[in-house]
N, C-alpha and C. Protein backbone atom coordinates (compact mmCIF):
# COMPACT_ATOMS: atom_id res chain seq x y z
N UNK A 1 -32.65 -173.81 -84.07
CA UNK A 1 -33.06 -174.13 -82.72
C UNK A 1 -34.15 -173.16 -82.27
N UNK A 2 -35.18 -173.57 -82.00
CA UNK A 2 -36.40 -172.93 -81.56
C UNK A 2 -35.93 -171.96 -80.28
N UNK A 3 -36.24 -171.05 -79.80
CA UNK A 3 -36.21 -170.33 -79.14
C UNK A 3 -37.19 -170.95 -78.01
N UNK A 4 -36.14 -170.39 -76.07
CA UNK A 4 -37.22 -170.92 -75.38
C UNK A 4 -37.98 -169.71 -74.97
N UNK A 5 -39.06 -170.14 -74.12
CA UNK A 5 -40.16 -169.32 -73.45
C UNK A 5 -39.78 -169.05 -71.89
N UNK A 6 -39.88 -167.80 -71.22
CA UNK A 6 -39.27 -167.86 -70.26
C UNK A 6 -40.13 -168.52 -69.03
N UNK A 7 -41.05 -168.92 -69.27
CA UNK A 7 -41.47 -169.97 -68.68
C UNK A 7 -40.80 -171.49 -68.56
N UNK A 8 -40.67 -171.50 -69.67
CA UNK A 8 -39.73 -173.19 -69.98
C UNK A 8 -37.90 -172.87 -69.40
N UNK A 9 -37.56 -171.59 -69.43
CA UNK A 9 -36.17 -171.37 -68.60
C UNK A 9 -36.55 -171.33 -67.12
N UNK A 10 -37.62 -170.80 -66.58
CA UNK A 10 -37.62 -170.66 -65.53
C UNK A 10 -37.48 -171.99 -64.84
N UNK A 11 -38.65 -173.25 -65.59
CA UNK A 11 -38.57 -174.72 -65.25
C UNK A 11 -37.17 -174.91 -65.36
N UNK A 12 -36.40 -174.80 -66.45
CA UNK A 12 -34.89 -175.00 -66.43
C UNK A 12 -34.13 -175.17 -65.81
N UNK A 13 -34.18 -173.92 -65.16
CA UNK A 13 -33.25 -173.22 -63.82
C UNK A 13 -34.28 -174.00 -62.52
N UNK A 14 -34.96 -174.27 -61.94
CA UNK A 14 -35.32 -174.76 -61.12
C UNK A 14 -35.34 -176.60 -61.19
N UNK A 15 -35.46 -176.91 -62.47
CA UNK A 15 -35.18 -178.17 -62.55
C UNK A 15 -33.65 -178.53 -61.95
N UNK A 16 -32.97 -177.54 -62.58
CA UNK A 16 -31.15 -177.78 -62.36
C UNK A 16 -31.16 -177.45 -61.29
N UNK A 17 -31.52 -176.64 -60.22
CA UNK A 17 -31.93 -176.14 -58.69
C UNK A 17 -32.05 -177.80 -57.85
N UNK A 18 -33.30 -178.81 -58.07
CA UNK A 18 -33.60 -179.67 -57.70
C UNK A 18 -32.66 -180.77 -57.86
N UNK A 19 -31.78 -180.43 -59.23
CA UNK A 19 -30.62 -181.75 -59.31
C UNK A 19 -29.35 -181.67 -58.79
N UNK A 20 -29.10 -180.27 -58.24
CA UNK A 20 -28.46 -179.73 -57.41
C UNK A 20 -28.58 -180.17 -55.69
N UNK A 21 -29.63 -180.04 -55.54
CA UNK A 21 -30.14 -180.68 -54.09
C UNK A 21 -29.99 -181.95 -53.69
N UNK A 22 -30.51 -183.00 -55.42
CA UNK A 22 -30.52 -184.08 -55.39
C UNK A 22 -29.50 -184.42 -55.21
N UNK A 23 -28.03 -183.96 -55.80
CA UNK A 23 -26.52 -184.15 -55.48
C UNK A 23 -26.43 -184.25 -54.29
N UNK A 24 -26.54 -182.74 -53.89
CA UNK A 24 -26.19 -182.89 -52.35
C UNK A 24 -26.71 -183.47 -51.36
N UNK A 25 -27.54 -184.28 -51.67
CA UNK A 25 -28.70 -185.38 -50.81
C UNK A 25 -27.79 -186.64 -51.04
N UNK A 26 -27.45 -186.83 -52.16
CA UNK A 26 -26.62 -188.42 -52.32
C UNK A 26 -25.61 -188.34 -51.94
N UNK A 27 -24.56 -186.93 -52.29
CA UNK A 27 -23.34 -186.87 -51.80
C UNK A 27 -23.11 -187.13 -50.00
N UNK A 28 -24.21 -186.66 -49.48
CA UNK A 28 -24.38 -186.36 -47.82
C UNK A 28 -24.45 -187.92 -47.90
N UNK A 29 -25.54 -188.59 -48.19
CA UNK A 29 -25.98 -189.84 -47.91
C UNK A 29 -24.91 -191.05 -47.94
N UNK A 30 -23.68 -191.09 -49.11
CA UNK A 30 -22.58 -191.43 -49.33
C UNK A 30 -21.67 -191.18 -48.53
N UNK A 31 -21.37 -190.10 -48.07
CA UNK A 31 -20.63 -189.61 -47.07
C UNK A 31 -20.74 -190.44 -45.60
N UNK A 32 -22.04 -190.21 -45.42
CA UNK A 32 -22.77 -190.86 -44.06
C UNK A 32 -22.49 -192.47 -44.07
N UNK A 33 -22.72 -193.14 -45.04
CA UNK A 33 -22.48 -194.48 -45.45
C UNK A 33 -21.00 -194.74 -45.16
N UNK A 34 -19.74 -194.22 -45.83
CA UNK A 34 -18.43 -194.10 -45.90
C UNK A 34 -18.31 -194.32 -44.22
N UNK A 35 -18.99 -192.98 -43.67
CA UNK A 35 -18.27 -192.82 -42.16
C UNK A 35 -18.99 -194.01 -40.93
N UNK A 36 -19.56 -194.52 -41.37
CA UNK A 36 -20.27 -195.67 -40.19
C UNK A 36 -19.80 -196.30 -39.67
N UNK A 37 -18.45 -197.00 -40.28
CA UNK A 37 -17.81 -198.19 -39.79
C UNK A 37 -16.49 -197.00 -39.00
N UNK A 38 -16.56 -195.89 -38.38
CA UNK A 38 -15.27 -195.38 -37.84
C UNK A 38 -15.63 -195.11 -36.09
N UNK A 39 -15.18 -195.41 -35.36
CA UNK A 39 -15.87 -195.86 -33.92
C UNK A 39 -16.32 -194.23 -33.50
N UNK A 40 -15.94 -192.88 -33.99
CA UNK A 40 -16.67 -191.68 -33.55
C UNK A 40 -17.76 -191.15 -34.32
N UNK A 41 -18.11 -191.82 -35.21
CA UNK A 41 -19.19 -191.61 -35.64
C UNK A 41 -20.56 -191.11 -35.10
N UNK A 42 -20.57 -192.34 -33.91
CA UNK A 42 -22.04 -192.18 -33.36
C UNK A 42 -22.20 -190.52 -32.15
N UNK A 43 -21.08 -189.78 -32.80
CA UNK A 43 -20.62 -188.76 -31.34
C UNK A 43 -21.95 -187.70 -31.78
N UNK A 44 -22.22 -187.64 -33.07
CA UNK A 44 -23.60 -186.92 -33.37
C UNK A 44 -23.29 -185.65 -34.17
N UNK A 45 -23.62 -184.61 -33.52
CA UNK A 45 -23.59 -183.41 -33.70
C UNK A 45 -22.06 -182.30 -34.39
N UNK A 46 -21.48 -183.04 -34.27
CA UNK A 46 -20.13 -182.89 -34.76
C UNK A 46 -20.01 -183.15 -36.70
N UNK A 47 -20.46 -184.80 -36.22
CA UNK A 47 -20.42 -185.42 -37.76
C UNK A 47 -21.72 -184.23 -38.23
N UNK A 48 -23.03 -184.37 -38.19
CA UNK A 48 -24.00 -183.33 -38.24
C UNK A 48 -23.87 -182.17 -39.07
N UNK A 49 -22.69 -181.34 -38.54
CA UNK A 49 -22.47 -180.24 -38.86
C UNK A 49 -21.96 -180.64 -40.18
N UNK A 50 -20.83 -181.75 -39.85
CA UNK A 50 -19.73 -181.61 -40.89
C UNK A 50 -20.64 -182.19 -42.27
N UNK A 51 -22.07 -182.97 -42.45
CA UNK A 51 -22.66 -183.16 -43.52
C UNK A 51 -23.48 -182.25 -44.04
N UNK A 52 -23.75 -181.41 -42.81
CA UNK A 52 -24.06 -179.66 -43.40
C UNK A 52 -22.98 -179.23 -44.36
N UNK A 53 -22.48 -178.66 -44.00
CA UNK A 53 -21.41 -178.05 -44.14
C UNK A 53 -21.06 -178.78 -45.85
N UNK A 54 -20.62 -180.08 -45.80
CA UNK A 54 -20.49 -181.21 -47.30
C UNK A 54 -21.51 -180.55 -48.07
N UNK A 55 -23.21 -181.14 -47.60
CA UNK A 55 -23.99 -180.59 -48.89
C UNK A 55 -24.30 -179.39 -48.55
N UNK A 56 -23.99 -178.55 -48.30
CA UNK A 56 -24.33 -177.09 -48.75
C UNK A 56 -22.91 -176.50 -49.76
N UNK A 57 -21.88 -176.80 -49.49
CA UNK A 57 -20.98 -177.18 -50.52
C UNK A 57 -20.84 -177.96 -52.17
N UNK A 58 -21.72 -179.03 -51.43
CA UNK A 58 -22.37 -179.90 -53.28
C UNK A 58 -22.92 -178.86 -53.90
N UNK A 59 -23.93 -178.68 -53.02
CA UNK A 59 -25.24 -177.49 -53.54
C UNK A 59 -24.67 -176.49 -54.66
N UNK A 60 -24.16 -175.79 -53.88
CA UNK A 60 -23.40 -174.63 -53.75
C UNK A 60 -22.67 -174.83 -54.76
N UNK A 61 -21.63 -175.84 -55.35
CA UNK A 61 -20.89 -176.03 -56.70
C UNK A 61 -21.42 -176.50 -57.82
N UNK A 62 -22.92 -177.58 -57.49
CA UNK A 62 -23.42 -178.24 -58.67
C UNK A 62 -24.57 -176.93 -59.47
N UNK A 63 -25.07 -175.91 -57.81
CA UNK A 63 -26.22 -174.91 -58.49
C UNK A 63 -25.49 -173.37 -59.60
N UNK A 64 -24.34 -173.90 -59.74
CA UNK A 64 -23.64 -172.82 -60.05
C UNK A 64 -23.71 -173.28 -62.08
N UNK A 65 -24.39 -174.43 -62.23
CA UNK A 65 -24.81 -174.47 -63.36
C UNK A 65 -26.05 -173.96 -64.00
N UNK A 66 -27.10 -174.31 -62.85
CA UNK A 66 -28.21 -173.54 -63.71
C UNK A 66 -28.21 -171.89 -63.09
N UNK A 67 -27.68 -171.67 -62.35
CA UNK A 67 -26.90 -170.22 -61.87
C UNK A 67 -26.49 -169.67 -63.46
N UNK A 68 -25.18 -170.19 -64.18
CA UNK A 68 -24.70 -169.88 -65.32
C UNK A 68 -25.99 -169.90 -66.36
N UNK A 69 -26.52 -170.61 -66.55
CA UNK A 69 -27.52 -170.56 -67.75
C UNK A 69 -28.42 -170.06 -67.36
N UNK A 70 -28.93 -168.95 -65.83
CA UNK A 70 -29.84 -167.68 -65.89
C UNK A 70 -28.74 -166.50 -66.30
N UNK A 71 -27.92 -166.77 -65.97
CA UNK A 71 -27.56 -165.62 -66.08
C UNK A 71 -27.39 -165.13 -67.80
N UNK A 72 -27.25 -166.31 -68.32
CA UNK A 72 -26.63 -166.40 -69.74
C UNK A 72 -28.46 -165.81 -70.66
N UNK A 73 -29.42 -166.30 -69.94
CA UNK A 73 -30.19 -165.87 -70.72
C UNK A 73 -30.67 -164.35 -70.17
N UNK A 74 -29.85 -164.04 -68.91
CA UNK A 74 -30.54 -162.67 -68.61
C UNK A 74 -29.38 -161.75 -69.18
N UNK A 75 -28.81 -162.18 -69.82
CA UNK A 75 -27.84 -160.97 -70.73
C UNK A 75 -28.67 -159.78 -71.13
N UNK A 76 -29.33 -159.77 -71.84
CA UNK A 76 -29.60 -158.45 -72.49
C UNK A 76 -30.51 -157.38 -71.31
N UNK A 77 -30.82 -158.62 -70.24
CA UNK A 77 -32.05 -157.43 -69.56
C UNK A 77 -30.95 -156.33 -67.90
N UNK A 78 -31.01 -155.18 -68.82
CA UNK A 78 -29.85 -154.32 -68.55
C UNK A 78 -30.42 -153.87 -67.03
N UNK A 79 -31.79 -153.95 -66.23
CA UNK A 79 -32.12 -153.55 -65.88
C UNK A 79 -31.55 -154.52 -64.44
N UNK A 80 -31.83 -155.82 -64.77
CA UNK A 80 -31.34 -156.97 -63.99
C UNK A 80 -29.47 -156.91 -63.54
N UNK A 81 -28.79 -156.47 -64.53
CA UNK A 81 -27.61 -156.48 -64.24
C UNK A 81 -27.11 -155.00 -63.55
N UNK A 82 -28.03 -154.31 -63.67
CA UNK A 82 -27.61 -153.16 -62.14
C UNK A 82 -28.39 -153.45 -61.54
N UNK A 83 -29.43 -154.29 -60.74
CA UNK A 83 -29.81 -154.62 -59.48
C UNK A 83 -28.82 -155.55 -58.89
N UNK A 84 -28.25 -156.64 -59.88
CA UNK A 84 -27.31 -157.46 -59.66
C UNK A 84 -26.04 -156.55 -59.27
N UNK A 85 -25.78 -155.85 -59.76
CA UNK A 85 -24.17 -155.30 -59.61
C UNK A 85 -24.18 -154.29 -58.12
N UNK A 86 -25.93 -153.56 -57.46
CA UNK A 86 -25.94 -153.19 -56.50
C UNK A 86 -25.94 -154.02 -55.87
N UNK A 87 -26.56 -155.15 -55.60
CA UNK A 87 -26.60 -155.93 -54.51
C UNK A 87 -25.33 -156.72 -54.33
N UNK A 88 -24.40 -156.98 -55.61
CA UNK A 88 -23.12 -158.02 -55.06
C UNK A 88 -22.63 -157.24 -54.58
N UNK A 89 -21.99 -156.04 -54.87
CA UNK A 89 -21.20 -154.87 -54.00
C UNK A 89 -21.82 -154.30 -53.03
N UNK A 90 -23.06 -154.06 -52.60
CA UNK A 90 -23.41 -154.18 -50.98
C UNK A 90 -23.09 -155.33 -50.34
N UNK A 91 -23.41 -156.40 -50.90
CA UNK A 91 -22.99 -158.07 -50.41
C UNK A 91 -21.59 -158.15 -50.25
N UNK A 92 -20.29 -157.52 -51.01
CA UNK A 92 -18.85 -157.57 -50.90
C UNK A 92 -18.13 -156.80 -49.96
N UNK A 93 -18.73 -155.64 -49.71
CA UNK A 93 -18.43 -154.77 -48.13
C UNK A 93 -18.71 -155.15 -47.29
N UNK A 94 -19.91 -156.35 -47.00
CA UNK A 94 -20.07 -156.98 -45.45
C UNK A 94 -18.55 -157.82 -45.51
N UNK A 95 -18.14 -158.14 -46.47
CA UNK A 95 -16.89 -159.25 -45.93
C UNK A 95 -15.80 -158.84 -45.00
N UNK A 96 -15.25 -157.61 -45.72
CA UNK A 96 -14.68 -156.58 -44.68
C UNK A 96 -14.78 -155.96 -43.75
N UNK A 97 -16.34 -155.68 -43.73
CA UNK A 97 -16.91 -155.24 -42.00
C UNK A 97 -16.76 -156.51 -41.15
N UNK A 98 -16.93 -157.84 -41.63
CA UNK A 98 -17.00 -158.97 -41.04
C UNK A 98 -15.87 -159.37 -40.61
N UNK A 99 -14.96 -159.15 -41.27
CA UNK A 99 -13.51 -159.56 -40.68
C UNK A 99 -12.80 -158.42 -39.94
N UNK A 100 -13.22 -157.39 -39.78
CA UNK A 100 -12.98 -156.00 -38.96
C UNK A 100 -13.96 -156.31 -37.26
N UNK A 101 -14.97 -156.59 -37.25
CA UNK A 101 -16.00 -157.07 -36.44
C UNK A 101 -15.19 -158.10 -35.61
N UNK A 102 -15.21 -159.25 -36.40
CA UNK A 102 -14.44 -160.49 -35.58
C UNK A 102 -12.83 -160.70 -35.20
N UNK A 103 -12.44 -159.30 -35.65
CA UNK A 103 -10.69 -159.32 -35.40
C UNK A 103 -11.17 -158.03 -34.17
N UNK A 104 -11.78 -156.97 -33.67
CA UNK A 104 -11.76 -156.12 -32.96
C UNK A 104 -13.15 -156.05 -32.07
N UNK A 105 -13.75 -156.78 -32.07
CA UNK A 105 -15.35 -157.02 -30.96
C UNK A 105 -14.38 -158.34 -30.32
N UNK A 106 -13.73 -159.61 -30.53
CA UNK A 106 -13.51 -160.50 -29.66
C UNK A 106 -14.64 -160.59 -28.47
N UNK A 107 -15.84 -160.73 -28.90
CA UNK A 107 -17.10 -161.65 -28.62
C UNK A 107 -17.75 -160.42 -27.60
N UNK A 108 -17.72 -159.27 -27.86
CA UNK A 108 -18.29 -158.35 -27.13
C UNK A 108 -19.70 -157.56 -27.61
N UNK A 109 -19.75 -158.30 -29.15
CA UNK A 109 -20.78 -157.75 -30.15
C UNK A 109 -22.26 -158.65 -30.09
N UNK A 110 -22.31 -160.01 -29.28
CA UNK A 110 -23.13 -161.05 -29.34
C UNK A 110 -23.68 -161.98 -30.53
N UNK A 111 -24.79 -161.53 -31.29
CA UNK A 111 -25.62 -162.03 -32.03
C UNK A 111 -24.66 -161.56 -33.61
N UNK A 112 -23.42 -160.60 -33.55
CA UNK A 112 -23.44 -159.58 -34.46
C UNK A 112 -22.30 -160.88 -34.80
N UNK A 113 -21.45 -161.07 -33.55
CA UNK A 113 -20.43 -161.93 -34.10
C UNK A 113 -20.50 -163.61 -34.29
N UNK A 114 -21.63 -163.55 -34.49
CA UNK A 114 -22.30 -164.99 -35.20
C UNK A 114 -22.46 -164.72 -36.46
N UNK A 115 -22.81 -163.69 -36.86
CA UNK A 115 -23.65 -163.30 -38.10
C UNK A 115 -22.22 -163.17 -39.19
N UNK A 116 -21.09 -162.49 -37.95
CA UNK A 116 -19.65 -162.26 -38.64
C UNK A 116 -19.24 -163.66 -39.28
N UNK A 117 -18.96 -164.47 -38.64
CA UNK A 117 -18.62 -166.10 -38.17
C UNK A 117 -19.40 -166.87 -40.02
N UNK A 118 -20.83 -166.70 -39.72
CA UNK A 118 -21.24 -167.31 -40.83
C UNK A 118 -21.13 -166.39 -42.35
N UNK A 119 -21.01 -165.14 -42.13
CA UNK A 119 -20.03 -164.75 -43.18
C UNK A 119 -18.72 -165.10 -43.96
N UNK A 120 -18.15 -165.56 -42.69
CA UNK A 120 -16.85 -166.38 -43.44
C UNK A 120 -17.31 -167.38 -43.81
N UNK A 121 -18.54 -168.30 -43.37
CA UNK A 121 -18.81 -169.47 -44.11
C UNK A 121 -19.14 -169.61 -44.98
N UNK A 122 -19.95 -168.64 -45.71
CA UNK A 122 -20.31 -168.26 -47.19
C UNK A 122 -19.54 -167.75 -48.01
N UNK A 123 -18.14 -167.10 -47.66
CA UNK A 123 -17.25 -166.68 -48.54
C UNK A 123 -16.99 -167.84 -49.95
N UNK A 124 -16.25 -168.89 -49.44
CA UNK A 124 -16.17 -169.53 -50.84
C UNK A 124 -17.09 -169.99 -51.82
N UNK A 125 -18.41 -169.98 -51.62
CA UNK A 125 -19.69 -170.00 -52.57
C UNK A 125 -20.48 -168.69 -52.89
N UNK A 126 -19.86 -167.67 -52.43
CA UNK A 126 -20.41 -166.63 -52.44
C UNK A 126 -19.35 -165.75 -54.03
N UNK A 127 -18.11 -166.28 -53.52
CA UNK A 127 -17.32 -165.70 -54.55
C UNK A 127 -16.81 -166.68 -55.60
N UNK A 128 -17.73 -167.98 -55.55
CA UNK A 128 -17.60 -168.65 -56.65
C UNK A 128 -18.33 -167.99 -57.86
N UNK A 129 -20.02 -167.41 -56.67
CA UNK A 129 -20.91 -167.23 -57.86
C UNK A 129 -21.15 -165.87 -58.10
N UNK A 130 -20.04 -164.98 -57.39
CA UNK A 130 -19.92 -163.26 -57.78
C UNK A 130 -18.82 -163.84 -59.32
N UNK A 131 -17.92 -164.73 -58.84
CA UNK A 131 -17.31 -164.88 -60.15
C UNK A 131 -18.06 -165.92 -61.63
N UNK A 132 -18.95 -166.30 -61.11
CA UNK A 132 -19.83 -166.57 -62.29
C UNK A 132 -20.58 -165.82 -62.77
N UNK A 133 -21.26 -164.88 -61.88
CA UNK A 133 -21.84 -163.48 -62.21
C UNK A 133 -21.01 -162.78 -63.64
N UNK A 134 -19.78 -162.64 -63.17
CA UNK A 134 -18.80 -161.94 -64.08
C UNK A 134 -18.32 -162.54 -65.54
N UNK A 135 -18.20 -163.86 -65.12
CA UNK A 135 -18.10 -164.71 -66.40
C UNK A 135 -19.22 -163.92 -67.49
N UNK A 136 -20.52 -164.09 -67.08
CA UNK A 136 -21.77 -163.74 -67.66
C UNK A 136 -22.18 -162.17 -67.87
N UNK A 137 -21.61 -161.41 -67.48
CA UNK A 137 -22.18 -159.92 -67.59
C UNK A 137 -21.75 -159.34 -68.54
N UNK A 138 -22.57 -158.28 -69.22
CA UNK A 138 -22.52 -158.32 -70.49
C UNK A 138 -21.95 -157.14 -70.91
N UNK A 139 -21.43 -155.79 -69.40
CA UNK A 139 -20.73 -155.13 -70.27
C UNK A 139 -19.53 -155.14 -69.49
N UNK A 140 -18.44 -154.00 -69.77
CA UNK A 140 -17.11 -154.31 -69.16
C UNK A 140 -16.88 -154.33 -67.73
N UNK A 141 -17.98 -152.85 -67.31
CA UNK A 141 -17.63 -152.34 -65.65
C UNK A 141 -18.54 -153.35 -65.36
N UNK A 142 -19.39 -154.08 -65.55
CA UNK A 142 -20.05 -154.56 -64.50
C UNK A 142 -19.14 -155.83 -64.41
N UNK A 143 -18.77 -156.24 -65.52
CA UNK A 143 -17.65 -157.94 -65.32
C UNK A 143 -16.45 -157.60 -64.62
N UNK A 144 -15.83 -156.42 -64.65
CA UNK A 144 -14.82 -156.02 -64.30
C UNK A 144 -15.17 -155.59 -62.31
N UNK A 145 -16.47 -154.95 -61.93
CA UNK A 145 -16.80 -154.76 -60.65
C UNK A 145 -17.03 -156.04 -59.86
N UNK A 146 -17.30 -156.76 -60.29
CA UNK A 146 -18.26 -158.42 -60.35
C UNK A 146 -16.72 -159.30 -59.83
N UNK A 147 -16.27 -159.17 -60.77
CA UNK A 147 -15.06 -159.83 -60.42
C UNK A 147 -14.24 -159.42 -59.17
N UNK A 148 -14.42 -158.21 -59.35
CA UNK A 148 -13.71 -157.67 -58.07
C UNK A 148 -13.90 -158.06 -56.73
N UNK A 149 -14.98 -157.90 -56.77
CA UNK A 149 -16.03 -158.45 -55.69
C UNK A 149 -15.69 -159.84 -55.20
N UNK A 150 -15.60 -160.87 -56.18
CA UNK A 150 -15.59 -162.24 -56.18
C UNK A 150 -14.29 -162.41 -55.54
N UNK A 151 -13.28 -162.06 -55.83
CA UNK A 151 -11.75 -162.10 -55.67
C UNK A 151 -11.78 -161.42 -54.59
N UNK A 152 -13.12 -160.43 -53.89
CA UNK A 152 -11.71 -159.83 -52.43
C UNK A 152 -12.72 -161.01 -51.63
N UNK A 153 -13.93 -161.30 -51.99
CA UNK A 153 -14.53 -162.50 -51.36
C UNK A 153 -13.44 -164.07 -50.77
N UNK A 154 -12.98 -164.17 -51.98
CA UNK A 154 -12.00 -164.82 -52.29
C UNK A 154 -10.40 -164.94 -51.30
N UNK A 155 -10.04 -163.44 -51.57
CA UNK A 155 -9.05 -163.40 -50.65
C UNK A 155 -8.84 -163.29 -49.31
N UNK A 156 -10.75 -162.67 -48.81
CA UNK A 156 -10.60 -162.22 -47.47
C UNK A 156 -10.72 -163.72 -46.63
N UNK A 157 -11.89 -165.04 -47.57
CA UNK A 157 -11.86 -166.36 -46.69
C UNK A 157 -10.50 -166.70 -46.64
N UNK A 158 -9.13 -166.76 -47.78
CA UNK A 158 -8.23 -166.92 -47.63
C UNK A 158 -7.18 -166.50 -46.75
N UNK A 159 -7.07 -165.31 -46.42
CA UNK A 159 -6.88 -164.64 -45.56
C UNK A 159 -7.62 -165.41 -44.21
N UNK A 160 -8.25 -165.63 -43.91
CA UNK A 160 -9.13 -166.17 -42.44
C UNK A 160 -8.26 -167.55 -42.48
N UNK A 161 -8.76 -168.57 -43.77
CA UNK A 161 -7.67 -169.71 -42.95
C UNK A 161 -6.65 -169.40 -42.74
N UNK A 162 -5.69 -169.13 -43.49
CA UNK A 162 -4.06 -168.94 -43.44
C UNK A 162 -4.15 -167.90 -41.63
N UNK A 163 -4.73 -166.84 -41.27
CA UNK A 163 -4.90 -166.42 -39.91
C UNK A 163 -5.22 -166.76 -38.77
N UNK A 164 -6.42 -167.74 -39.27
CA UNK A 164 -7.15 -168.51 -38.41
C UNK A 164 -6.83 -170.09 -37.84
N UNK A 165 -6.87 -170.26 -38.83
CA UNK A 165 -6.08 -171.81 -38.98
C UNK A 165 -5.18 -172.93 -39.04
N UNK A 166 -4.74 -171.89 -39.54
CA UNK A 166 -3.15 -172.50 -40.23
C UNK A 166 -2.28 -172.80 -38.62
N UNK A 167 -2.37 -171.62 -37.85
CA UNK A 167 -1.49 -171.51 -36.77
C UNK A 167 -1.98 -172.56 -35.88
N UNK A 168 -3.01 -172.99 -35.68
CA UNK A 168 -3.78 -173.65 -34.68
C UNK A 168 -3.10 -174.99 -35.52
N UNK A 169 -3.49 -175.36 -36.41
CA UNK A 169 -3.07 -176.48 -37.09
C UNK A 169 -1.99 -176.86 -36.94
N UNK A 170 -0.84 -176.21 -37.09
CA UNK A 170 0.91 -176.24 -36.81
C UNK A 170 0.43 -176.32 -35.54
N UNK A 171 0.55 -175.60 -33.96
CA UNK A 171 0.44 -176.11 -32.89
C UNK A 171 -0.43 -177.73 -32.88
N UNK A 172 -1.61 -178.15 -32.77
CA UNK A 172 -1.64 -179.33 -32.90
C UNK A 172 -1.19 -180.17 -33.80
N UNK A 173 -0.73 -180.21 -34.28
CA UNK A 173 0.42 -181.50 -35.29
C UNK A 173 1.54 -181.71 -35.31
């Protein structure tokens, strides 16, 4: 098998980027189709969100393929996997400031506790692809830090529904 050019990976990874989008363009579009015939449909901004929310989710699970096959070809470049391993673990301590923020500001912080808010919204794609990171890294501490990362990502959104949610849910039902 011929070896590629990192030109022809780069197309790769951005091709799989675009079929990623393309998902989440049909998945939304399908979705939208499904919900037409339900009489709250036309309420707007509600449904809106919620097809945000769908394809940035498609996105977010289908881009986690050509995600895997950069990472797979950036194995050896050692230089890439400690910029990577600083930035996910700066990226894994906002989760905890974020859920410290929005359990003790109770809306006294402004702009800060929006920023908290959409933190939790990125948790489960965030620690899908700290844990694909890890799948792929090529020596122990960094798969072993990587992971870590991914999993408190992991536990802290979990933690938010089961806190957040769950209770509100049991009262209305």
């Amino acid at each position: 098998m011929k070896a590629r050019t990192p030109a022809a990976k780069a197309g790769i990874f951005f091709l799989g980027l675009i079929v990623a989008f393309v998902s989440a363009w049909v998945a939304v579009d399908l979705r939208q189709r499904a919900m037409r015939g339900t009489p709250d449909y036309a309420t707007g901004a509600m449904y809106a969100f919620g097809d945000l929310l769908f394809g940035v989710a498609v996105f977010g699970v289908v881009a986690l393929v050509p995600l895997g096959l950069a990472l797979y070809w950036l194995r050896p470049v050692a230089r890439f996997w400690s910029a990577l391993l600083s930035g996910a673990l700066t990226f894994a301590v906002t989760g905890p400031v974020a859920v410290a923020m929005n359990h003790w500001s109770q809306g006294l912080m402004g702009g800060w506790d929006l920023l908290a808010n959409a933190r939790f919204g990125i948790m489960p794609l965030s620690a899908l692809a700290l844990l694909t990171c890890a799948a792929f890294a090529p020596q122990s501490r960094q798969r072993w830090s990587l992971l870590a990362a991914g999993l408190t990502d992991g536990a802290l959104f979990a933690g938010v529904v089961v806190v957040k949610f769950l209770p509100a849910l049991a009262a209305n039902g």
